[in-house]
N, C-alpha and C. Protein backbone atom coordinates (compact mmCIF):
# COMPACT_ATOMS: atom_id res chain seq x y z
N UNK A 1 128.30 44.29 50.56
CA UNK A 1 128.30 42.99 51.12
C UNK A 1 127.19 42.92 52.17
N UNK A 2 126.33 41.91 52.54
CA UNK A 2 125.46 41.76 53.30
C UNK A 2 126.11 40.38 53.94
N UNK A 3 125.65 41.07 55.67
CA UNK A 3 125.90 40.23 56.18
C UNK A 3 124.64 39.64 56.48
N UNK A 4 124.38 37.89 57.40
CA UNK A 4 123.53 36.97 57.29
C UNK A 4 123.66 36.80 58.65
N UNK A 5 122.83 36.79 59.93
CA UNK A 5 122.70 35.69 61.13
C UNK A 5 122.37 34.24 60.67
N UNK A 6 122.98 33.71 60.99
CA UNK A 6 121.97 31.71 61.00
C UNK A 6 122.63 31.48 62.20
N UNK A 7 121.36 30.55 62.51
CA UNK A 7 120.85 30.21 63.94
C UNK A 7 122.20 29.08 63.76
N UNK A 8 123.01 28.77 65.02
CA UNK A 8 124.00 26.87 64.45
C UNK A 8 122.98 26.09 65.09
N UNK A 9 122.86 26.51 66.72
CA UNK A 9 121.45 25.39 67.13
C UNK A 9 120.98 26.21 68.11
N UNK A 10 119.99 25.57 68.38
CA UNK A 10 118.74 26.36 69.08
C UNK A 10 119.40 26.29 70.49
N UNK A 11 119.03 28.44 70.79
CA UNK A 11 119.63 28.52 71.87
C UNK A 11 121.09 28.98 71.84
N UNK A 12 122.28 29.00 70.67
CA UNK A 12 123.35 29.08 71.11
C UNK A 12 123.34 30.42 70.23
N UNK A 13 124.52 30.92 70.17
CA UNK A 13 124.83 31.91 69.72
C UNK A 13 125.20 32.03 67.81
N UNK A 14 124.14 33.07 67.49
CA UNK A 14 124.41 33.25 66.22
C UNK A 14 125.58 33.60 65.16
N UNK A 15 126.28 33.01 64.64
CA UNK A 15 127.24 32.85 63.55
C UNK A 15 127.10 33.80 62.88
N UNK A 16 128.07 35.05 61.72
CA UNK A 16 127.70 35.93 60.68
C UNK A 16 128.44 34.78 59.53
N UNK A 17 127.39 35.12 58.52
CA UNK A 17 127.84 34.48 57.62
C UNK A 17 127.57 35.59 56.46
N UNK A 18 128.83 35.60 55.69
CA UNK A 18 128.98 36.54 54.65
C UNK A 18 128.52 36.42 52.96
N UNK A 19 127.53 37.23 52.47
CA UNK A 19 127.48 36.83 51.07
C UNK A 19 127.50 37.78 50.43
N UNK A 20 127.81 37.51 49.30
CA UNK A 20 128.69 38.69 48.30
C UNK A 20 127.19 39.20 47.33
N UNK A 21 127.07 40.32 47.17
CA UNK A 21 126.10 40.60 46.47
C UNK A 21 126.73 40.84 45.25
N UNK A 22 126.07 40.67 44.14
CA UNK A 22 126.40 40.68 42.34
C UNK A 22 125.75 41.61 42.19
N UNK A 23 125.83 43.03 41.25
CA UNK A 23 124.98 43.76 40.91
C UNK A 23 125.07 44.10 39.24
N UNK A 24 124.66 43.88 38.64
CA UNK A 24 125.08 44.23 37.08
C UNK A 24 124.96 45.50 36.79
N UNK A 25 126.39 46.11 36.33
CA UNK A 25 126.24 47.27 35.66
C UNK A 25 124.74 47.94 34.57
N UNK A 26 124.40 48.81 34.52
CA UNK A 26 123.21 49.16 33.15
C UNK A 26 124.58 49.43 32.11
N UNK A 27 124.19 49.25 31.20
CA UNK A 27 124.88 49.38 30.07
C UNK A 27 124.23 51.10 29.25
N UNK A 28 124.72 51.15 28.23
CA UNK A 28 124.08 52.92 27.63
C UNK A 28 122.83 52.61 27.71
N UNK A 29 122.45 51.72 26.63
CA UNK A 29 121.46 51.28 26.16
C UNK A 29 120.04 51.21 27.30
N UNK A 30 120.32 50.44 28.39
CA UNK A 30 119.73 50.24 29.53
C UNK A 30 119.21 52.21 29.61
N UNK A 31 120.35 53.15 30.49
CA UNK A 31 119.74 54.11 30.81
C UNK A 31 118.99 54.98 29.39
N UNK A 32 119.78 54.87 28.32
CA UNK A 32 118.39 55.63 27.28
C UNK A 32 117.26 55.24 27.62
N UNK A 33 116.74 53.74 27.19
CA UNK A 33 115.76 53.25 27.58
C UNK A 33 114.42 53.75 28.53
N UNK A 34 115.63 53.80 29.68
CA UNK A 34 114.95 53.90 31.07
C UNK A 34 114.43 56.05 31.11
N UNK A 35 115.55 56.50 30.22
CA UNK A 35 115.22 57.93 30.34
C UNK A 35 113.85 58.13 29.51
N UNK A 36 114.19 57.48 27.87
CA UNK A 36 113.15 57.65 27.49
C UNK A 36 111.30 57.49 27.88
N UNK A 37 111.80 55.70 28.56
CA UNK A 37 110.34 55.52 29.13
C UNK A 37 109.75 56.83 30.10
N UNK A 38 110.52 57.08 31.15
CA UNK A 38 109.97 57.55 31.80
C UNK A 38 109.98 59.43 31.46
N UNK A 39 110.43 59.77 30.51
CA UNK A 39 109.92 60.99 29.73
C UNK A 39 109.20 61.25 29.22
N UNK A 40 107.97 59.80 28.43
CA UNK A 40 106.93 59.73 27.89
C UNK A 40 106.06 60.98 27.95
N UNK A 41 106.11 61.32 29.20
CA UNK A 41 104.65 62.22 29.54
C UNK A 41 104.92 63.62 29.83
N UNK A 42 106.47 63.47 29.49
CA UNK A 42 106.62 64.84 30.36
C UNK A 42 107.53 65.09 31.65
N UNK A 43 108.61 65.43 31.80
CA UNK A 43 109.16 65.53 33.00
C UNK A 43 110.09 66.81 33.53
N UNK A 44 110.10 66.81 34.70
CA UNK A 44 111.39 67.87 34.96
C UNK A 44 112.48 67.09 35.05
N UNK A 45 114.10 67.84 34.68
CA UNK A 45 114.89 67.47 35.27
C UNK A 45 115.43 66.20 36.33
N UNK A 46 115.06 67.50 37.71
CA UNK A 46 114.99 66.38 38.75
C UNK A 46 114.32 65.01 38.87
N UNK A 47 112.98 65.04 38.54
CA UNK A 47 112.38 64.22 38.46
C UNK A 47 112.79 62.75 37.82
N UNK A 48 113.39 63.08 36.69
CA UNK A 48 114.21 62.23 35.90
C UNK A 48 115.30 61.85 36.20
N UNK A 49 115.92 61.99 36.88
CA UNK A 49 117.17 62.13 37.81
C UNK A 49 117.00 60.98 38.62
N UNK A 50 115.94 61.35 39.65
CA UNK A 50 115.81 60.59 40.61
C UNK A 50 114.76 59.48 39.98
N UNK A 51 114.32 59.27 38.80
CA UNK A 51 113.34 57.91 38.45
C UNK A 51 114.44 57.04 37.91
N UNK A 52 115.83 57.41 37.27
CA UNK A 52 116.43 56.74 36.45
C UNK A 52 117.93 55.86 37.20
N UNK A 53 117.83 57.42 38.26
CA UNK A 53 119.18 56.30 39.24
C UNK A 53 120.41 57.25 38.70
N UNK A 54 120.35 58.71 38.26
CA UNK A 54 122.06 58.90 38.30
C UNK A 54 122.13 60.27 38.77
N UNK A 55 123.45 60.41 38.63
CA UNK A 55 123.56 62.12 39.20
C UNK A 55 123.29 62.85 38.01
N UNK A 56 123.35 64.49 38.78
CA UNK A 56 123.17 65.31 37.56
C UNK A 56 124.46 65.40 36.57
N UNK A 57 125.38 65.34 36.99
CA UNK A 57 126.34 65.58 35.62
C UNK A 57 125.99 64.63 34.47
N UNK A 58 125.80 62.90 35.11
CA UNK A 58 125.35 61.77 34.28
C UNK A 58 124.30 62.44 33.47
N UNK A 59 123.26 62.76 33.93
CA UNK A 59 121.86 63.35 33.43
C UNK A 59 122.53 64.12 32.38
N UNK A 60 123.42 65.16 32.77
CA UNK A 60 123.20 66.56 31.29
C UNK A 60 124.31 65.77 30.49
N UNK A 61 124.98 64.77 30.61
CA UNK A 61 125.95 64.44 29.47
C UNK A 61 124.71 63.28 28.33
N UNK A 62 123.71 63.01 28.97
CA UNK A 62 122.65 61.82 28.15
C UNK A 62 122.20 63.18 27.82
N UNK A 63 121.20 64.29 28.26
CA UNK A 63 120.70 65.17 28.02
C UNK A 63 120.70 65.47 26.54
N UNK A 64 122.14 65.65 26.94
CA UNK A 64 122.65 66.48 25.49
C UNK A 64 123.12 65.90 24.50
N UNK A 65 123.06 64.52 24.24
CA UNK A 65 123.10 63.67 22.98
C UNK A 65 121.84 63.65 22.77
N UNK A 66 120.85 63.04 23.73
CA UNK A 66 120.00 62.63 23.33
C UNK A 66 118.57 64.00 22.79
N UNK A 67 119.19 65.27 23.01
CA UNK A 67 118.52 66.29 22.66
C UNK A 67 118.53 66.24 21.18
N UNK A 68 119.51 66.13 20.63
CA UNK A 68 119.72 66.15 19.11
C UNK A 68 118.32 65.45 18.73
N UNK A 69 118.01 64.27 19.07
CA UNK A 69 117.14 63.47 18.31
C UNK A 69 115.95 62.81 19.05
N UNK A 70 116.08 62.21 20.50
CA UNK A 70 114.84 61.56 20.59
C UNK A 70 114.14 62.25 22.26
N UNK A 71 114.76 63.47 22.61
CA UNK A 71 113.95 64.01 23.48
C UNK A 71 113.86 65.81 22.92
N UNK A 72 112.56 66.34 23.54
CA UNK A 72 112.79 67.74 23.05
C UNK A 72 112.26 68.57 24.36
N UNK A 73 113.02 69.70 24.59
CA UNK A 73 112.68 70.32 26.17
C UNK A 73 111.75 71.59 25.57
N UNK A 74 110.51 71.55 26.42
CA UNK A 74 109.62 72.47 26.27
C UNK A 74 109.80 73.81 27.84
N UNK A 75 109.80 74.50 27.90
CA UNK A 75 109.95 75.21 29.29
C UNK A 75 110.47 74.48 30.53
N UNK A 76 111.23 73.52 30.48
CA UNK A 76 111.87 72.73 31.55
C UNK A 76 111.20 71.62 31.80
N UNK A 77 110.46 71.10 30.39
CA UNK A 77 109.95 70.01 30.52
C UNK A 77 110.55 68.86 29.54
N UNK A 78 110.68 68.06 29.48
CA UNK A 78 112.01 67.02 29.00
C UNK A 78 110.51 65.91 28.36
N UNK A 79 110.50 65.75 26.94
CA UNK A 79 109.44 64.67 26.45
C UNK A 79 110.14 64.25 25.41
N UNK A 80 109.36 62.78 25.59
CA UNK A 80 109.99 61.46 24.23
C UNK A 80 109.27 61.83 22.92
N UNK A 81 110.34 62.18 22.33
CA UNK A 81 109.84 62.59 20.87
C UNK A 81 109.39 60.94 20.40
N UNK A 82 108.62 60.96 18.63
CA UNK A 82 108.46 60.11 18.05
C UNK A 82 109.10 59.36 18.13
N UNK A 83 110.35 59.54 17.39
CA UNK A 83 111.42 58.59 16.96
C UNK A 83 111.90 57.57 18.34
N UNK A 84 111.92 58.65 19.85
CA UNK A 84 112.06 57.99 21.11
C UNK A 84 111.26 56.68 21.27
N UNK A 85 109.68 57.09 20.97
CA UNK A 85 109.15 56.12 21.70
C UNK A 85 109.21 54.33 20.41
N UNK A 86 109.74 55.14 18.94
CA UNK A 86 110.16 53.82 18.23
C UNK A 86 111.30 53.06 18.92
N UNK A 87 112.48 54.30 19.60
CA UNK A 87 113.70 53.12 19.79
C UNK A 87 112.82 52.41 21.19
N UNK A 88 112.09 53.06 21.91
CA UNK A 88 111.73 52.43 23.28
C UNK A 88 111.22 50.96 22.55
N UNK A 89 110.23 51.12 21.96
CA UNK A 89 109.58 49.89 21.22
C UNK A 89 110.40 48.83 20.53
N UNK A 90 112.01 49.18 20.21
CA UNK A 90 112.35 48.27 18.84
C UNK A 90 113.49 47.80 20.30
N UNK A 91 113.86 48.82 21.10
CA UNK A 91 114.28 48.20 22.53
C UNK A 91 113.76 46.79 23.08
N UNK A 92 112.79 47.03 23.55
CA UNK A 92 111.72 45.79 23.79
C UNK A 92 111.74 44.79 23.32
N UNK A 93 111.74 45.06 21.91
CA UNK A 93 111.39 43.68 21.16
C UNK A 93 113.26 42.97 21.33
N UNK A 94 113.94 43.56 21.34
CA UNK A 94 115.31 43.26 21.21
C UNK A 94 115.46 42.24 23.05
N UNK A 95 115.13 43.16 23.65
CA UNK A 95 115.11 42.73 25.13
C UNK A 95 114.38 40.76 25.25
N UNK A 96 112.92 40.81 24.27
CA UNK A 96 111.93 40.71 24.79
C UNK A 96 112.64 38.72 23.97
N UNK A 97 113.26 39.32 22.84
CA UNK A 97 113.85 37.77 22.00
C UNK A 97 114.83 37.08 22.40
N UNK A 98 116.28 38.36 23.45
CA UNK A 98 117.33 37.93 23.82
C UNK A 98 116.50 37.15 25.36
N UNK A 99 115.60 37.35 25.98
CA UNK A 99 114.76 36.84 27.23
C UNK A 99 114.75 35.30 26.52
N UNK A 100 114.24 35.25 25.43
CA UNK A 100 113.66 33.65 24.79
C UNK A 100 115.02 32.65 24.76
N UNK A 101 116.00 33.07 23.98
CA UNK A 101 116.89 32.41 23.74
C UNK A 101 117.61 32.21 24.99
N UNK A 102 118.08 32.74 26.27
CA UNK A 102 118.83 32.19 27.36
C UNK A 102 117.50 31.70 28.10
């Protein structure tokens, strides 16, 4: 929750006024996405961790689905296989049509 000062009138004493912040959950889909993009090139662990927004347990439970098929670890380096950077792309376009229609 964030709170707000507003002035009531000039000179008197400031009022808190309360507003509710909305935050939308990411959905799966959202963090693959977001892992894959930013694996493109190459990453550690941590690094990925802290670009994507979760803890490590979150991290090794995506890790390890997504090892099967669209990331592959080279010496502790975490990269978007082929097939990754198709779902990143067919992502997009999905993102990019549901944007048009609302």
């Amino acid at each position: 929750m964030i709170v707000k000062l507003e002035p009531i009138e000039k000179g008197k004493l400031l009022r808190l006024k309360e507003s509710k912040v909305t935050r939308r959950r990411r959905d799966r889909r959202d963090i693959i996405v977001a892992i894959l993009k930013t694996a493109r090139n190459g990453v550690r662990k941590t690094h990925l961790m802290k670009k994507v927004g979760m803890s490590y347990s979150q991290l090794k439970l995506y890790l390890k689905v997504m090892k099967k098929a669209d990331l592959r670890e080279k010496s502790d380096i975490w990269e978007t296989t082929e097939k990754g950077f198709r779902i990143v792309e067919a992502c997009e376009i999905c993102y990019r049509l549901a944007k048009e229609i609302s």
